[in-house]
N, C-alpha and C. Protein backbone atom coordinates (compact mmCIF):
# COMPACT_ATOMS: atom_id res chain seq x y z
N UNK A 1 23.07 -105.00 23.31
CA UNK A 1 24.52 -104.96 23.37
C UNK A 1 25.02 -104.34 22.06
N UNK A 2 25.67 -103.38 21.99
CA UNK A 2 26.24 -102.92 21.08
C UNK A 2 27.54 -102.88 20.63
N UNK A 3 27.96 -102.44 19.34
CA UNK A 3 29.68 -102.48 18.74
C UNK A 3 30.95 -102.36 20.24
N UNK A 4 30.58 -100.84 21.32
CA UNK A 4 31.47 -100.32 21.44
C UNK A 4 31.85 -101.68 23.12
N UNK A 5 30.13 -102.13 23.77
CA UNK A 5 30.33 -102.85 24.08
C UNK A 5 31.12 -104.14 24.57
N UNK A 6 31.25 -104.67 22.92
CA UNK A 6 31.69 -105.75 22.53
C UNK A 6 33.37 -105.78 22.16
N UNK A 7 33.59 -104.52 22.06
CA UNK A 7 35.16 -104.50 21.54
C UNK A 7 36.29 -105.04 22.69
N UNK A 8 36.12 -104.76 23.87
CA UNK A 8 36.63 -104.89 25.16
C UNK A 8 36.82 -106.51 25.03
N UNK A 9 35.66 -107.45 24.52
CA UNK A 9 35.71 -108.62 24.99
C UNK A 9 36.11 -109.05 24.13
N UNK A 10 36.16 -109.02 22.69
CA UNK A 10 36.83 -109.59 21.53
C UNK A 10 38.28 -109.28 21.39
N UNK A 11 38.82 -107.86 22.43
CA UNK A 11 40.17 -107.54 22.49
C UNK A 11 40.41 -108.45 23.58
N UNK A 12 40.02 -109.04 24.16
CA UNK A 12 40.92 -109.66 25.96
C UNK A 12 41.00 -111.21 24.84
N UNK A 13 39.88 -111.59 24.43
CA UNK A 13 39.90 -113.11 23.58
C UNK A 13 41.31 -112.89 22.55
N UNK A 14 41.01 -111.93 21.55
CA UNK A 14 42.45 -112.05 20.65
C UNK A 14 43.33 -112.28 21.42
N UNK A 15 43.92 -111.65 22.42
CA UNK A 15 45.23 -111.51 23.17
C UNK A 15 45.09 -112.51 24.13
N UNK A 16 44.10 -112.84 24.81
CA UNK A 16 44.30 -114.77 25.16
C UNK A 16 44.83 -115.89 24.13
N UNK A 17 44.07 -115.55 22.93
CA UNK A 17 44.56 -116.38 22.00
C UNK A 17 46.02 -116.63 22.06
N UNK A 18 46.48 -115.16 21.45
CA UNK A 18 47.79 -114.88 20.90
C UNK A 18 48.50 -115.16 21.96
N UNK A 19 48.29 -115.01 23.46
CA UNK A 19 49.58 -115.61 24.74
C UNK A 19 49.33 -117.55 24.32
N UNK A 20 48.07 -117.86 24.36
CA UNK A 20 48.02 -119.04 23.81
C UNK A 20 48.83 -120.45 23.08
N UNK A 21 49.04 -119.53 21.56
CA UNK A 21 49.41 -119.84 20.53
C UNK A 21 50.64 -119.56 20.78
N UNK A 22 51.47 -118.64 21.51
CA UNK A 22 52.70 -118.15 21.71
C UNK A 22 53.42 -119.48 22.45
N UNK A 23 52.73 -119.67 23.49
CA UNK A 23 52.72 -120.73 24.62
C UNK A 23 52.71 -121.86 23.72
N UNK A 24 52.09 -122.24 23.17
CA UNK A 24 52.45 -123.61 22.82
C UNK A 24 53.64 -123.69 21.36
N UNK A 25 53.80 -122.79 20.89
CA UNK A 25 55.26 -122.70 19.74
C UNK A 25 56.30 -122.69 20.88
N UNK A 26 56.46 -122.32 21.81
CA UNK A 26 57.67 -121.74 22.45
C UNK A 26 57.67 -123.64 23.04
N UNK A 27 56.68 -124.15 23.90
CA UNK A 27 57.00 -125.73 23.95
C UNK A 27 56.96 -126.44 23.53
N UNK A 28 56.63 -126.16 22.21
CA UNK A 28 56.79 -127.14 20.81
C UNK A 28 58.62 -127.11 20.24
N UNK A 29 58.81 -126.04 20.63
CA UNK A 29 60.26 -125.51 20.37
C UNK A 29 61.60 -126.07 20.77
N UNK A 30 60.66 -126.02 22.22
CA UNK A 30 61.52 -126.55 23.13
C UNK A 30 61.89 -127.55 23.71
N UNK A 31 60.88 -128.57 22.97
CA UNK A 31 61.06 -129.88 23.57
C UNK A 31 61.08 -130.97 22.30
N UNK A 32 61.20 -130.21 20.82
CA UNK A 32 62.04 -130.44 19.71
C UNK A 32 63.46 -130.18 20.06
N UNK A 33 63.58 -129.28 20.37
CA UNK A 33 65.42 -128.58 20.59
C UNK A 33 66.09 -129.94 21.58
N UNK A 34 65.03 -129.93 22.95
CA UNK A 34 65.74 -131.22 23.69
C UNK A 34 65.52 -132.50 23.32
N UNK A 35 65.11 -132.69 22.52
CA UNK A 35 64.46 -134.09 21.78
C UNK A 35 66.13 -134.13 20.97
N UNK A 36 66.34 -133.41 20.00
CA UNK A 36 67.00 -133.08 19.25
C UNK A 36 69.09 -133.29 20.02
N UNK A 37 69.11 -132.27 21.08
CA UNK A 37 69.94 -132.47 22.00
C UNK A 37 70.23 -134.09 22.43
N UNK A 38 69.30 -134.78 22.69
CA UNK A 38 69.07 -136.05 23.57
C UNK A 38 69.47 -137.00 22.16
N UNK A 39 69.00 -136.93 21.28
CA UNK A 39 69.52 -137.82 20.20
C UNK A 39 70.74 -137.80 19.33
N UNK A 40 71.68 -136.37 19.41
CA UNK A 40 72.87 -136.43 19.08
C UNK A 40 73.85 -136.86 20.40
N UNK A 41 73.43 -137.08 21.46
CA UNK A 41 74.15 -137.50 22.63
C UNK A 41 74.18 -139.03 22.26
N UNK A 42 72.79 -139.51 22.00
CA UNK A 42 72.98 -141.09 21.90
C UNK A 42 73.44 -141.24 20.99
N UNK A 43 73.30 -140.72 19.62
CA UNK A 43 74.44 -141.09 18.75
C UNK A 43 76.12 -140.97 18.96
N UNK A 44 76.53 -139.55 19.74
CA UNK A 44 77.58 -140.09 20.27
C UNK A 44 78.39 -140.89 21.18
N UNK A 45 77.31 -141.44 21.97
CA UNK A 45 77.35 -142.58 22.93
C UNK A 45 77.17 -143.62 22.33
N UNK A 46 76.86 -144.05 20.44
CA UNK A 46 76.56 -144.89 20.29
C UNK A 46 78.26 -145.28 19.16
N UNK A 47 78.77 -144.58 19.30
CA UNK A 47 80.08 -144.85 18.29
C UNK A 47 80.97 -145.66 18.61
């Protein structure tokens, strides 16, 4: 198996990664943001 081989499969892995890593910031994001949403509601429900 050689370099030119191998490039194909180490390019599809990076870019799995990177949809990956994308994927989980974007629902880390997003369910801080509604976390976030949900607790200034109870504080104003709590006045």
């Amino acid at each position: 198996m050689d370099n030119t081989s191998l490039l194909p499969i180490l390019g599809t892995a990076a870019f799995g990664l990177l949809v990956i890593v994308t994927l989980g910031i974007v629902i880390l994001t997003l369910t801080g943001w509604r976390d976030r949403q949900r607790r200034e509601e109870d504080r104003r429900a709590n006045r």
